[in-house]
Structures are given as C-alpha cells and as structure tokens.
PDB file of N, CA and C in Angstrom:
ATOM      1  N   UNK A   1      10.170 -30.393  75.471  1.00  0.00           N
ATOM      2  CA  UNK A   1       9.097 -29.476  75.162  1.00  0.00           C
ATOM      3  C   UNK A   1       9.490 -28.071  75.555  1.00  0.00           C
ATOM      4  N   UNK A   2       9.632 -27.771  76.679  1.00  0.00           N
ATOM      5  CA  UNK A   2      10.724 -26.597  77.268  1.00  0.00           C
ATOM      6  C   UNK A   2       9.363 -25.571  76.930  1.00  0.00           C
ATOM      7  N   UNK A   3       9.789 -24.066  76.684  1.00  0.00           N
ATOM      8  CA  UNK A   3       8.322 -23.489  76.599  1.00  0.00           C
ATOM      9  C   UNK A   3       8.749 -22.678  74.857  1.00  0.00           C
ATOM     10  N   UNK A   4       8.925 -23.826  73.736  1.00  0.00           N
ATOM     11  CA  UNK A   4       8.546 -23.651  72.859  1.00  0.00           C
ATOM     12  C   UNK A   4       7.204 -23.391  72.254  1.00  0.00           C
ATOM     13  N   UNK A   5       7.178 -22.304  71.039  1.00  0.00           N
ATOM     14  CA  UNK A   5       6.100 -22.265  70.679  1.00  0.00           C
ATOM     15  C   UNK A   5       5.363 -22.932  69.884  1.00  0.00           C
ATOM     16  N   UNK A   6       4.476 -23.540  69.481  1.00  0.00           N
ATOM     17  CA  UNK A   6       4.502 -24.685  69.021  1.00  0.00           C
ATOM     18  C   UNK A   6       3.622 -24.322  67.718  1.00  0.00           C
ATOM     19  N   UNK A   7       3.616 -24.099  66.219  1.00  0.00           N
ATOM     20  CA  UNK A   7       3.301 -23.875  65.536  1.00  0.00           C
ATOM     21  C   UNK A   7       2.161 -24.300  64.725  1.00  0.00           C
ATOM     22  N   UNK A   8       1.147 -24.673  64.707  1.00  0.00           N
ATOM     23  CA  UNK A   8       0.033 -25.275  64.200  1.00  0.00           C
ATOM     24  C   UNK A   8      -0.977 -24.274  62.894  1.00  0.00           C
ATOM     25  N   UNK A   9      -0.896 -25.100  61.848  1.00  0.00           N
ATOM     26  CA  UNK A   9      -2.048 -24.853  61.045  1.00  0.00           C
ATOM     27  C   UNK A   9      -3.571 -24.923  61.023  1.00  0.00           C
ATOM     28  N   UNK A  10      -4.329 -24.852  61.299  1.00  0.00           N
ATOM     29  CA  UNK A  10      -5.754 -25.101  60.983  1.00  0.00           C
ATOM     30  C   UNK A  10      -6.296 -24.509  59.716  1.00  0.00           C
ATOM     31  N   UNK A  11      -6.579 -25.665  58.599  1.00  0.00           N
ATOM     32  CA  UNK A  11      -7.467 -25.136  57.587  1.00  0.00           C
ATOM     33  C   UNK A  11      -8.915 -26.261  57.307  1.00  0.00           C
ATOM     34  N   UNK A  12      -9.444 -24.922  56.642  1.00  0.00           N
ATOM     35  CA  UNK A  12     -10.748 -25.829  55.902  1.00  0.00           C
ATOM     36  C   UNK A  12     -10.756 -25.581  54.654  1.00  0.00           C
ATOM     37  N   UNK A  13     -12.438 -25.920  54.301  1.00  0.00           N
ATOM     38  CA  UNK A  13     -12.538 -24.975  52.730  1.00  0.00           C
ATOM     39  C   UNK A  13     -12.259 -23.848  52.877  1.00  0.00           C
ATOM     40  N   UNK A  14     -12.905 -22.781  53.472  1.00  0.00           N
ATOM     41  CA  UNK A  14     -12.775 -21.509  53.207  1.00  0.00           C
ATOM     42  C   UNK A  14     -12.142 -20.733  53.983  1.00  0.00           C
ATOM     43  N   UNK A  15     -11.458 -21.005  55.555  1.00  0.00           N
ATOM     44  CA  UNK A  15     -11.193 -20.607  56.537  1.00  0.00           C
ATOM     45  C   UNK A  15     -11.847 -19.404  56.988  1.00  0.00           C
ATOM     46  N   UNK A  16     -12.537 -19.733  57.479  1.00  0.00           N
ATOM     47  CA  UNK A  16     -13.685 -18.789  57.803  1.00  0.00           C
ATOM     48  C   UNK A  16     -14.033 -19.207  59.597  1.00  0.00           C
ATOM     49  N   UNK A  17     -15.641 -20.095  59.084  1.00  0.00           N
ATOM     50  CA  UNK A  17     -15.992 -19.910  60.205  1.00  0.00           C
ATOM     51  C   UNK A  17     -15.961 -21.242  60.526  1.00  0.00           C
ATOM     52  N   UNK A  18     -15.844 -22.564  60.427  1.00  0.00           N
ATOM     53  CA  UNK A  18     -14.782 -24.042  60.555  1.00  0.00           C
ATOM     54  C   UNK A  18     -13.677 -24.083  61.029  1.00  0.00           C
ATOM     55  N   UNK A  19     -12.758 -23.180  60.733  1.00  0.00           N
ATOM     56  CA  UNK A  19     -11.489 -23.263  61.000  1.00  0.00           C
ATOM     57  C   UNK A  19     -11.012 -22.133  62.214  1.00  0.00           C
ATOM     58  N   UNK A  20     -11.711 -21.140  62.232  1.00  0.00           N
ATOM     59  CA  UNK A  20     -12.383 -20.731  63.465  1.00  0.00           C
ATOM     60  C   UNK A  20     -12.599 -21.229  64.969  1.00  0.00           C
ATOM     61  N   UNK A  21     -13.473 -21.591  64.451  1.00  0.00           N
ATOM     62  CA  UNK A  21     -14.137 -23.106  65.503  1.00  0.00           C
ATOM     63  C   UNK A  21     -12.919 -23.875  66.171  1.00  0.00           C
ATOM     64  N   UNK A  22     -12.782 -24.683  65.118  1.00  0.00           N
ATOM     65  CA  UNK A  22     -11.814 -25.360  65.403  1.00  0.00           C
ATOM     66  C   UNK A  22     -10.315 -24.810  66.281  1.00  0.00           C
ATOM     67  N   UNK A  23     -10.143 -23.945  65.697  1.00  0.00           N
ATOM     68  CA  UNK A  23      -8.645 -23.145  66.166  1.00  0.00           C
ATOM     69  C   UNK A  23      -8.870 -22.797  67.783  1.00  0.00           C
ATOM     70  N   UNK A  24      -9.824 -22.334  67.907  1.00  0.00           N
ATOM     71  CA  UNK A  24     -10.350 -22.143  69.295  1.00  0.00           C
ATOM     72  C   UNK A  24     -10.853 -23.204  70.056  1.00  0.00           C
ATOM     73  N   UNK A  25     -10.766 -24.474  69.813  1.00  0.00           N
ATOM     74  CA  UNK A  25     -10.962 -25.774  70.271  1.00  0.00           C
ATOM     75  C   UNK A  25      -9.514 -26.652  70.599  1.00  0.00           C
ATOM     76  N   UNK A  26      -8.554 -26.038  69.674  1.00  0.00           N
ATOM     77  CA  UNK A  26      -7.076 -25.853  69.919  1.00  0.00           C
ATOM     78  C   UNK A  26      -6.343 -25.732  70.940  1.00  0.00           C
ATOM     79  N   UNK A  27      -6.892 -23.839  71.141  1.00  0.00           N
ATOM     80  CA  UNK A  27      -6.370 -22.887  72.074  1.00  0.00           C
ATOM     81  C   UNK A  27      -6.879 -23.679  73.447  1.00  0.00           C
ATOM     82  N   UNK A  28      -7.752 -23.800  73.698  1.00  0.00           N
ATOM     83  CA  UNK A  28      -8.257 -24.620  75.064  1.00  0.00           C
ATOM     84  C   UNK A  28      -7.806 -25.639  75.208  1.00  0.00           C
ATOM     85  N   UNK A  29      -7.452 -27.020  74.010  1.00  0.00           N
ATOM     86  CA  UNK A  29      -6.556 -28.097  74.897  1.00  0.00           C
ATOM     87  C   UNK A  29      -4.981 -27.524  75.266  1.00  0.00           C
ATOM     88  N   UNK A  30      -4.405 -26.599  73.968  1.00  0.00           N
ATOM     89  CA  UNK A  30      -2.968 -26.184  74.465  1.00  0.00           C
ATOM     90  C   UNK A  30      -2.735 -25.596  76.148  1.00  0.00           C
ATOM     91  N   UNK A  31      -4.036 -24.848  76.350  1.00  0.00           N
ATOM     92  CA  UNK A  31      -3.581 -23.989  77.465  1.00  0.00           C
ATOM     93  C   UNK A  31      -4.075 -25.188  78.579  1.00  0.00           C
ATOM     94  N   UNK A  32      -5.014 -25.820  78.217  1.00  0.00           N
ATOM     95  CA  UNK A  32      -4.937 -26.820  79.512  1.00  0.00           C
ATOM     96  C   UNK A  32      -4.252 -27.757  79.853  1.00  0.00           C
ATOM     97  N   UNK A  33      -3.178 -28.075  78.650  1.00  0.00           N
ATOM     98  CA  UNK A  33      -2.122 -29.005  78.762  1.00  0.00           C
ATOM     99  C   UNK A  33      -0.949 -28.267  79.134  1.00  0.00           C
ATOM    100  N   UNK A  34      -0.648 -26.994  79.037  1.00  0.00           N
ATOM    101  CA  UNK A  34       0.357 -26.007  79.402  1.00  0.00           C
ATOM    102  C   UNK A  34       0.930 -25.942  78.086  1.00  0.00           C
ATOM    103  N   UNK A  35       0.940 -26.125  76.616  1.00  0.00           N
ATOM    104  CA  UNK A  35       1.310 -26.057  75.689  1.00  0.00           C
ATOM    105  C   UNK A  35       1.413 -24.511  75.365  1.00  0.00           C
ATOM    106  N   UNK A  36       2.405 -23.494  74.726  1.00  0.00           N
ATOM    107  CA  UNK A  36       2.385 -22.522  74.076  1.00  0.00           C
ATOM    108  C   UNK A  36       1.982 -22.917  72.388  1.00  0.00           C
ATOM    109  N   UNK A  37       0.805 -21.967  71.697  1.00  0.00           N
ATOM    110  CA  UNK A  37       0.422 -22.397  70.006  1.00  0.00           C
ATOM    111  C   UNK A  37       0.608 -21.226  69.628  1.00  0.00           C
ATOM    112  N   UNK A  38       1.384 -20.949  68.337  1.00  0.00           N
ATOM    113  CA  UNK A  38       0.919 -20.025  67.942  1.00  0.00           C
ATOM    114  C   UNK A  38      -0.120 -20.767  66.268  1.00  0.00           C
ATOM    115  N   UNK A  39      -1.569 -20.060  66.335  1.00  0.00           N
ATOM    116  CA  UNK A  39      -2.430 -20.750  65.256  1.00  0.00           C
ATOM    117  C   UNK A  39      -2.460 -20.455  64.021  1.00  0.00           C
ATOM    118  N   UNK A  40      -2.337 -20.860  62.813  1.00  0.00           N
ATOM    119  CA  UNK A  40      -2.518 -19.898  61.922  1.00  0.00           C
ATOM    120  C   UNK A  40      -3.762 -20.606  61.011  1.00  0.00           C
ATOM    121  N   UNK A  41      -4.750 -19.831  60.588  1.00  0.00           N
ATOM    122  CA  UNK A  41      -6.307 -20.257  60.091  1.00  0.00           C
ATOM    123  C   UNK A  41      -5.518 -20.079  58.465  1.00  0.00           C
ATOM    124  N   UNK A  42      -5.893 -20.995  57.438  1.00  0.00           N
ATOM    125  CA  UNK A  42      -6.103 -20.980  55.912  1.00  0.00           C
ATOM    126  C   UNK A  42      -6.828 -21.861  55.559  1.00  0.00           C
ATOM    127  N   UNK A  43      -7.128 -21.718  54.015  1.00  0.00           N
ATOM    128  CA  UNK A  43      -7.776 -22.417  53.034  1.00  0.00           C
ATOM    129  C   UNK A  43      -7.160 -23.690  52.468  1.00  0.00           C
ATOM    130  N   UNK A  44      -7.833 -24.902  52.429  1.00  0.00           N
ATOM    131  CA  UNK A  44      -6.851 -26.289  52.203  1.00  0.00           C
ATOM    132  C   UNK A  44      -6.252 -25.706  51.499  1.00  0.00           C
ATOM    133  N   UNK A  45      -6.077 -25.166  50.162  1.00  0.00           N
ATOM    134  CA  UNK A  45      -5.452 -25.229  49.113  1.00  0.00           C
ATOM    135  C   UNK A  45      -4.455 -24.041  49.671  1.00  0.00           C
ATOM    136  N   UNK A  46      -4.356 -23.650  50.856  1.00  0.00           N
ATOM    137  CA  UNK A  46      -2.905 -22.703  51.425  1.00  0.00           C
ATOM    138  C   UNK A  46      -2.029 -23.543  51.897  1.00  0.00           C
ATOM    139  N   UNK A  47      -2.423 -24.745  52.564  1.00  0.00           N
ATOM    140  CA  UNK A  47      -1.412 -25.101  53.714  1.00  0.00           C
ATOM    141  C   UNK A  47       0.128 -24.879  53.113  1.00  0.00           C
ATOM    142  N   UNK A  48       0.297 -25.728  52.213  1.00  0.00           N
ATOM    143  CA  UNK A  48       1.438 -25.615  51.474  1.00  0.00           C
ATOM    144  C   UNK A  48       2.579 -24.183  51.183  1.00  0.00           C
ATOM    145  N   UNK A  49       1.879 -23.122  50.902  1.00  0.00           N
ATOM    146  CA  UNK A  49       2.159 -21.519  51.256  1.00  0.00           C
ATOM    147  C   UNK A  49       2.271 -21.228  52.569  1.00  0.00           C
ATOM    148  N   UNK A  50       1.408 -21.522  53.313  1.00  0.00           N
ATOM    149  CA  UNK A  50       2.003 -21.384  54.857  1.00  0.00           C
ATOM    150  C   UNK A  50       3.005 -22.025  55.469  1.00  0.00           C
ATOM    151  N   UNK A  51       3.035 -23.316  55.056  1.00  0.00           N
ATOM    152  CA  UNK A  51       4.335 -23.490  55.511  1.00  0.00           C
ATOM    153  C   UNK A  51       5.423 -23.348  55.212  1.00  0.00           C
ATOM    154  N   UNK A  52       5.844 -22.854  53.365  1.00  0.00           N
ATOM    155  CA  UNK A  52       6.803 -22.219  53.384  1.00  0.00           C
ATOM    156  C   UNK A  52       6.666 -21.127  54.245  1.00  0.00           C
ATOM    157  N   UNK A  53       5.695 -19.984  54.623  1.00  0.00           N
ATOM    158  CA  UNK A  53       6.052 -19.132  54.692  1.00  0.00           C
ATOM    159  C   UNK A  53       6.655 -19.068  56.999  1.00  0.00           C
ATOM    160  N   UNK A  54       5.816 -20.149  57.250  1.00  0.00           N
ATOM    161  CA  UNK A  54       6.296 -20.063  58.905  1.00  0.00           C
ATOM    162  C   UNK A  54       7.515 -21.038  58.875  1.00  0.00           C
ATOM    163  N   UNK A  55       8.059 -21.526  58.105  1.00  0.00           N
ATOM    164  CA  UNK A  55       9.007 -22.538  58.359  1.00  0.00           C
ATOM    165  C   UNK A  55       8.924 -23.714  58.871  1.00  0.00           C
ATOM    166  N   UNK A  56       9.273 -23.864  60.432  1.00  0.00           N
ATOM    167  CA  UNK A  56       8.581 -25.097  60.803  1.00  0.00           C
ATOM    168  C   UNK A  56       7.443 -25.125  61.415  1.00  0.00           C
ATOM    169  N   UNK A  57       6.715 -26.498  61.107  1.00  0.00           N
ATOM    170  CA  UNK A  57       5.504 -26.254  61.519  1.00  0.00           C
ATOM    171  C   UNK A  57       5.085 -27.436  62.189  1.00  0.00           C
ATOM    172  N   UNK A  58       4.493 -28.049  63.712  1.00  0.00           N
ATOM    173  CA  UNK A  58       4.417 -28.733  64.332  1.00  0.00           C
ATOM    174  C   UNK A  58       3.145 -29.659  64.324  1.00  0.00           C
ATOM    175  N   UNK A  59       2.437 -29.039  63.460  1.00  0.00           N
ATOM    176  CA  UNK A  59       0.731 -29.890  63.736  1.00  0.00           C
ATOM    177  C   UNK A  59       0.220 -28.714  62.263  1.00  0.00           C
ATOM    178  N   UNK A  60      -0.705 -29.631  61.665  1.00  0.00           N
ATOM    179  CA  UNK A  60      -1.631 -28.956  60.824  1.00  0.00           C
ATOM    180  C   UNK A  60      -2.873 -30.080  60.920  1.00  0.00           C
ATOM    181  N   UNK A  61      -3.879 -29.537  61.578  1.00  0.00           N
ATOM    182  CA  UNK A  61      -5.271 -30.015  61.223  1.00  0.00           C
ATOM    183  C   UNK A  61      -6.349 -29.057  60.467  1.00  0.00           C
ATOM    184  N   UNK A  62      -6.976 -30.086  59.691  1.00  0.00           N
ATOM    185  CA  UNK A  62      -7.806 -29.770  59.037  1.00  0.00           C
ATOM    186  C   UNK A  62      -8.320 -30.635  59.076  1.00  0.00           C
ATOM    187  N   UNK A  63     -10.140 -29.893  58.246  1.00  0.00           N
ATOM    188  CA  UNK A  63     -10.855 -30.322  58.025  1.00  0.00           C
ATOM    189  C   UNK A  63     -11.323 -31.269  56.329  1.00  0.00           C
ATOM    190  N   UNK A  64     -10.672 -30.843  55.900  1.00  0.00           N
ATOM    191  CA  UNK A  64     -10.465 -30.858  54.157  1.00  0.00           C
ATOM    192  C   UNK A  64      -9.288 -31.772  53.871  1.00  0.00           C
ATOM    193  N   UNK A  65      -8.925 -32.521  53.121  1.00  0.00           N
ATOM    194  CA  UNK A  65      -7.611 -33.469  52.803  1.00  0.00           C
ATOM    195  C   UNK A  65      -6.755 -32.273  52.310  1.00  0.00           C
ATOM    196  N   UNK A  66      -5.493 -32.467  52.871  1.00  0.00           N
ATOM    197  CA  UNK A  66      -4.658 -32.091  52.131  1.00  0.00           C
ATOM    198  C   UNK A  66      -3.428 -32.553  51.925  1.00  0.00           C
ATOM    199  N   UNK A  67      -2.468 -32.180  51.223  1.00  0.00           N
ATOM    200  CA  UNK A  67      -1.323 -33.023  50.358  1.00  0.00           C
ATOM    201  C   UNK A  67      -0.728 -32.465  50.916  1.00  0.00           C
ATOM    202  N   UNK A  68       0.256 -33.050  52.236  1.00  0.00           N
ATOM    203  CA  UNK A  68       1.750 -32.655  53.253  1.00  0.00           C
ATOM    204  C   UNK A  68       2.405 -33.561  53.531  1.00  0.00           C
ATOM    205  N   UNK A  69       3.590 -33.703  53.153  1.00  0.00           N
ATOM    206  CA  UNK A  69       4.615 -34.152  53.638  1.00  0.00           C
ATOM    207  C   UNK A  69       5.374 -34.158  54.797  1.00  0.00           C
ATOM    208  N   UNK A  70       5.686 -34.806  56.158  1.00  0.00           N
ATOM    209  CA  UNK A  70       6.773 -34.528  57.137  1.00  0.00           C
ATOM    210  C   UNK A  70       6.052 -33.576  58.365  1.00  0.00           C
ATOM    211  N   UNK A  71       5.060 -33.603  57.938  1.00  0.00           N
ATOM    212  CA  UNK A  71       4.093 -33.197  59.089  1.00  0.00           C
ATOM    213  C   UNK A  71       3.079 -33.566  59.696  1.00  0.00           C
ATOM    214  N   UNK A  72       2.804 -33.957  60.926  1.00  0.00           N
ATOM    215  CA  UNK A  72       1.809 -34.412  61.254  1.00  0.00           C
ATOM    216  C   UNK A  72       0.137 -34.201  61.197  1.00  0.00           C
ATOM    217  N   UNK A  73      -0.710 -34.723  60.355  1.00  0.00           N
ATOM    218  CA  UNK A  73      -2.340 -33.971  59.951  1.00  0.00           C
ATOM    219  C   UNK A  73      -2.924 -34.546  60.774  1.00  0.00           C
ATOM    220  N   UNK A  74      -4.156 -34.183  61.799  1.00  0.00           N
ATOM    221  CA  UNK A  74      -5.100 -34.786  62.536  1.00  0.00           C
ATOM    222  C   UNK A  74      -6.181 -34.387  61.704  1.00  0.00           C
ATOM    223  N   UNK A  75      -7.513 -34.800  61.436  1.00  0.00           N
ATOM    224  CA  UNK A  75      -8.646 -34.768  60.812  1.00  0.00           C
ATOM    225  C   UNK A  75      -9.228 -34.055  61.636  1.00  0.00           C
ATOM    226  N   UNK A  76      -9.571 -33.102  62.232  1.00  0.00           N
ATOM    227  CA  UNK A  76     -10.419 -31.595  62.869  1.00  0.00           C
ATOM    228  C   UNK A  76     -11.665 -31.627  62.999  1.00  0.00           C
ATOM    229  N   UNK A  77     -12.500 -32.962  61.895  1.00  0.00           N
ATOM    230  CA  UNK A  77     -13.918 -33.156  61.744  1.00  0.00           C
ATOM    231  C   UNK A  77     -14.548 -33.390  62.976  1.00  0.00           C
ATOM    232  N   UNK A  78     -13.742 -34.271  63.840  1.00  0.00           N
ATOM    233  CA  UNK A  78     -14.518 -34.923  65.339  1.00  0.00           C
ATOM    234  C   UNK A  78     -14.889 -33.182  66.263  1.00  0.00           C
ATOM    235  N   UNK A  79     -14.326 -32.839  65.792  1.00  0.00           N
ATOM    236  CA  UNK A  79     -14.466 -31.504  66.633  1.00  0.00           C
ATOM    237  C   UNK A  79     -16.186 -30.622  65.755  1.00  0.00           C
ATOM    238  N   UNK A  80     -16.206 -31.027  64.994  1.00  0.00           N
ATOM    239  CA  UNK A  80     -17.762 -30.484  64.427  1.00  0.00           C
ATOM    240  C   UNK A  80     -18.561 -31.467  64.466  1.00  0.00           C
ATOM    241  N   UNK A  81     -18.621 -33.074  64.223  1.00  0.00           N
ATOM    242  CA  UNK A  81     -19.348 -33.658  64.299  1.00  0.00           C
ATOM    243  C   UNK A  81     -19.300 -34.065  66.456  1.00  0.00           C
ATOM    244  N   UNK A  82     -18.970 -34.284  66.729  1.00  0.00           N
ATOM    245  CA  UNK A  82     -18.701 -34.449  68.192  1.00  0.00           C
ATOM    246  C   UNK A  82     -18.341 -35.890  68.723  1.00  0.00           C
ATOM    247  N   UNK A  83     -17.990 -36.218  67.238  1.00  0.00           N
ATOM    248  CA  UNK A  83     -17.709 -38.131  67.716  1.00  0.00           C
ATOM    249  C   UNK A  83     -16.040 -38.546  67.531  1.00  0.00           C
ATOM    250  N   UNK A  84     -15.583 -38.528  68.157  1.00  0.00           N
ATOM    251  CA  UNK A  84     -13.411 -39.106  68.702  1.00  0.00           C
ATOM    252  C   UNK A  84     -13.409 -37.503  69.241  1.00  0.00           C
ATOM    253  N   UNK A  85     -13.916 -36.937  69.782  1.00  0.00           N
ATOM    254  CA  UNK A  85     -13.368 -35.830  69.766  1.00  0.00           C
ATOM    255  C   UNK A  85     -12.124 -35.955  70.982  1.00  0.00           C
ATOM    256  N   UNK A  86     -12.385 -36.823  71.768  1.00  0.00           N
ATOM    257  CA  UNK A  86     -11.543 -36.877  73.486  1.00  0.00           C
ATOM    258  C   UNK A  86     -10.365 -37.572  72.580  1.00  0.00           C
ATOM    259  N   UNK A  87     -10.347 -38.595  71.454  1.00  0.00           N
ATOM    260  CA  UNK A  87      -8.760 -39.656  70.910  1.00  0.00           C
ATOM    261  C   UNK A  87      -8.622 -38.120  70.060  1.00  0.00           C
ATOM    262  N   UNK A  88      -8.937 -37.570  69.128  1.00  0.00           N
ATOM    263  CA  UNK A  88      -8.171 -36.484  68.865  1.00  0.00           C
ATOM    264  C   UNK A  88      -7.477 -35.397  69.576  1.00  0.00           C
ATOM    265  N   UNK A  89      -8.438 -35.001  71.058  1.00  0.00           N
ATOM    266  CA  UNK A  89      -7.879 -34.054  72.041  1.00  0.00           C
ATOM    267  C   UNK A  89      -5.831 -34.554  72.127  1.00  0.00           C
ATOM    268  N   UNK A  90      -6.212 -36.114  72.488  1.00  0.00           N
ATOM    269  CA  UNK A  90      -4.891 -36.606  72.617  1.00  0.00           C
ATOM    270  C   UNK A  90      -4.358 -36.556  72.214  1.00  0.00           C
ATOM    271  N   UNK A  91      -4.195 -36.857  70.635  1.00  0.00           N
ATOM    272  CA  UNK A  91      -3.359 -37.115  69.702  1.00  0.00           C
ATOM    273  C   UNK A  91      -2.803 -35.487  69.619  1.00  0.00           C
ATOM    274  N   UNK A  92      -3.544 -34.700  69.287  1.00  0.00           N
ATOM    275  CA  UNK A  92      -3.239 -33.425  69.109  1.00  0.00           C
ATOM    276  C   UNK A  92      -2.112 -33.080  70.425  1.00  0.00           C
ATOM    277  N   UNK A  93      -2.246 -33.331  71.654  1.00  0.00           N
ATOM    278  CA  UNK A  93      -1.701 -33.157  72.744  1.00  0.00           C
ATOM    279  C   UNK A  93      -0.357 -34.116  72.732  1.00  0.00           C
ATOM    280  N   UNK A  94      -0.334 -35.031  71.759  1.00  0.00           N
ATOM    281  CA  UNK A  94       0.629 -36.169  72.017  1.00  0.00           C
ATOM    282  C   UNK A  94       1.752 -35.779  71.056  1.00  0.00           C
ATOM    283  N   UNK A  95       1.427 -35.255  70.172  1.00  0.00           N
ATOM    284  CA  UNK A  95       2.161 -34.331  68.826  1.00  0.00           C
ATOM    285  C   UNK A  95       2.876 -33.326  69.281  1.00  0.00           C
ATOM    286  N   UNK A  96       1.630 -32.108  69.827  1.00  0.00           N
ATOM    287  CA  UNK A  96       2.846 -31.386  70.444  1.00  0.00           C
ATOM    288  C   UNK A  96       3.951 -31.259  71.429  1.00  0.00           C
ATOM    289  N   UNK A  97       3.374 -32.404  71.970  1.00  0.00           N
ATOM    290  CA  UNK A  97       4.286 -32.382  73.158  1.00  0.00           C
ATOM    291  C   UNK A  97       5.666 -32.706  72.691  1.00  0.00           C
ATOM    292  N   UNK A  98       5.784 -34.087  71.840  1.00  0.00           N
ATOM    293  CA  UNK A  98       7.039 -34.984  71.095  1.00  0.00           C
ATOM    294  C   UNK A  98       7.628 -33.799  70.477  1.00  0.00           C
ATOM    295  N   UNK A  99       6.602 -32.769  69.880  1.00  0.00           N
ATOM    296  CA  UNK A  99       7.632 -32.278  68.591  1.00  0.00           C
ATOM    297  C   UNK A  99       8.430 -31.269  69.028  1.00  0.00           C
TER     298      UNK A  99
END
C-alpha cells in the first residue's frame, strides 16, 4: 500500500448532489483507515472517459450500473439508503488497500 494515492471514481445520474454525498462518505473511511484518495465525481455515462483520462484507476463506485471492465465497482446505494453500509465501508477499505 506504501502511501500511494489511490484513485477512485464516484458517479451517479447526474453527479451532482449523490455523488457528492457519497464522495464525502469516501473521504472519511480513507482518512480513518490512513488511505490517501484522490476522488473524482461524474455522470454514469462518464466513467469510461475518466478513466481513460486518469489512467489507472483503483475503485469506482456508483450509484447507477455501469459497463467497466478490470476494475473494481462497489454499489454506493447502501450509503443513501443506510442498509450494508458497515460490509461496503469494508469492501471499499479492502480494495484499496490490495490495489
């Protein structure tokens, strides 16, 4: 893990105020796990453009399905509805750590 930065997507529909939310629900498990993120907020139908455009990319959650290959997606929903939210904290935490 070393003190890489660890690259993460967050999108929704509109990236607005969901993905928002969420991204900042992020920032608080990274820093309490000692993780460095850098976040980047888009629209489902970006992810694909963003990751050409950051290269590699370590975690993309969203809220919205989207079509990715070779990257790991967590579903972001438990974090608005308030139900897995503690098995997603993990998983999210278990991702970055490996990658």
């Amino acid at each position: 893990m070393g003190n890489d930065v660890k690259k993460v997507i967050v999108s929704c529909g509109t990236a607005i105020a969901t993905a928002t939310y969420v991204a900042s629900k992020i920032k608080e498990i990274a820093e309490e796990n000692g993780i460095k993120v850098e976040i980047t907020q888009c629209k489902a139908a970006e992810v694909n453009y963003y990751i050409s455009m950051l290269g590699k990319v370590d975690l993309i959650v969203t809220t919205t399905p989207v079509n990715v290959q070779g990257i790991p997606v967590v579903n972001g929903v438990p974090f608005l509805s308030g139900v897995g939210v503690e098995q997603v904290k993990k998983k999210i935490v278990d991702i970055l750590k490996k990658s």
